[in-house]
Protein backbone atom coordinates (compact mmCIF):
# COMPACT_ATOMS: atom_id res chain seq x y z
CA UNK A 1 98.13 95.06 111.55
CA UNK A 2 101.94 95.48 111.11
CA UNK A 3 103.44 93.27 108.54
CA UNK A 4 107.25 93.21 106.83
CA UNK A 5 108.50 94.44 103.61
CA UNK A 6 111.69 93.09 101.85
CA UNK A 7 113.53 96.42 100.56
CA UNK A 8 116.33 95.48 98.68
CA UNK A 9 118.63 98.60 97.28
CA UNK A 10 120.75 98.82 94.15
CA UNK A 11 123.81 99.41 93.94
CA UNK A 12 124.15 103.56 93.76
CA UNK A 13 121.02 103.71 96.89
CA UNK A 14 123.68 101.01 98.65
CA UNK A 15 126.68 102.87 98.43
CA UNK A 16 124.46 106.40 99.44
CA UNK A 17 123.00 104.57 102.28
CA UNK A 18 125.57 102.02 103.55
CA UNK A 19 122.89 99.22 103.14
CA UNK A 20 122.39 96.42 100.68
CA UNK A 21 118.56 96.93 101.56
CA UNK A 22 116.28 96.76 104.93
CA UNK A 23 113.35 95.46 106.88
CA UNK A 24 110.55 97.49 106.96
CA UNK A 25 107.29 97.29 108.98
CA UNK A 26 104.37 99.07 107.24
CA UNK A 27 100.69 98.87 108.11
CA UNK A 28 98.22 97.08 106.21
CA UNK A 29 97.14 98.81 103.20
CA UNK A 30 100.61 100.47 102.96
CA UNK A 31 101.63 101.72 99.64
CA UNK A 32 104.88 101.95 98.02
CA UNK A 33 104.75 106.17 98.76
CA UNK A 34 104.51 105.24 102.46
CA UNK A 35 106.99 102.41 102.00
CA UNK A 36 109.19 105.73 101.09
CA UNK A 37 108.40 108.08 104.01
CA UNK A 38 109.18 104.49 106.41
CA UNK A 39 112.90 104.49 104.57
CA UNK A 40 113.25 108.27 104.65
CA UNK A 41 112.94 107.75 108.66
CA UNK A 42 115.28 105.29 108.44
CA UNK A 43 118.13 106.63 106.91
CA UNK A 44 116.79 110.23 106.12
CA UNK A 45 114.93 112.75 103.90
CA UNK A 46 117.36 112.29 101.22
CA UNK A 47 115.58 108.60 100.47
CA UNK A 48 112.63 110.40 100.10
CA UNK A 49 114.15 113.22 97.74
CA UNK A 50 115.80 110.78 95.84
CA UNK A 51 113.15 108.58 94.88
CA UNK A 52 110.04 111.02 94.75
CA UNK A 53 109.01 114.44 93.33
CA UNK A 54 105.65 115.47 94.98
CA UNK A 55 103.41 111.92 94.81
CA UNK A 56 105.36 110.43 91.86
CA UNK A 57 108.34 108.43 91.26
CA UNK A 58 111.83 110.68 90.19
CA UNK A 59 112.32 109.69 86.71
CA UNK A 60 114.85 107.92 86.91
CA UNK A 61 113.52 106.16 90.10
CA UNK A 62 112.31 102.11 89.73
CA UNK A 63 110.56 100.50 91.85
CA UNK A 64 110.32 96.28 91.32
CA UNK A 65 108.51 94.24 93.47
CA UNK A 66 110.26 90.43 93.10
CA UNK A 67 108.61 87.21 93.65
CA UNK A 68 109.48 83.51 92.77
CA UNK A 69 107.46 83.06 89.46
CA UNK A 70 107.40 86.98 88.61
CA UNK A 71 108.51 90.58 88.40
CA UNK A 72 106.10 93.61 88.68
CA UNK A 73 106.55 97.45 88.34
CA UNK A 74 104.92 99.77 90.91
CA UNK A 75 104.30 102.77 91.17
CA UNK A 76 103.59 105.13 94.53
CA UNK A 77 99.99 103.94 94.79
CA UNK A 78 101.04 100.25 94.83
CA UNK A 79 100.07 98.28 97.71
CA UNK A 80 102.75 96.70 99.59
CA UNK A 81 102.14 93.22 101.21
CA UNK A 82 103.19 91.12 104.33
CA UNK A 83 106.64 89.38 102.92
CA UNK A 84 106.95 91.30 99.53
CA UNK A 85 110.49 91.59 98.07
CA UNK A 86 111.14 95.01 96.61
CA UNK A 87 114.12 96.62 94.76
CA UNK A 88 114.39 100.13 94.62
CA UNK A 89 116.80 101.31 91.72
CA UNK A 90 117.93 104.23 90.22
């Protein structure tokens, strides 16, 4: 089942990629690595340079996913779900 993800950018990823943030359909199950390789064929392999090195997050790389009551860190193997808001920030 496709579902929509929220990807908001900060401000250096929105000056690099000309976008505040995005919609981004992901299957169920998706995780915040595939969320990656989605963006990276959006606006290119740079994304995906930028924000990973092998399976893990660049070090300076964060990843937020945002809700009404909360804020929680995620990493690559993070599940993404149907209407999630989530910041990417370096």
């Amino acid at each position: 089942m496709r579902m929509t993800v929220i990807v908001e950018f900060s401000e250096e990823l929105e000056a690099e990629l000309g976008a505040p943030g995005t919609y981004v359909h992901v299957e169920d199950g998706e995780t915040v690595h595939g969320l990656v390789e989605r963006l990276a064929e959006k606006f290119g392999a740079a994304v995906r340079d930028g924000l990973l090195t092998d399976e893990r997050l660049q070090d300076d790389a964060v990843v937020v996913r945002h809700s009404a009551v909360a804020s929680e860190p995620l990493s690559p193997e993070s599940n993404v779900s149907a209407g999630d808001r989530v910041r990417f920030r370096l």
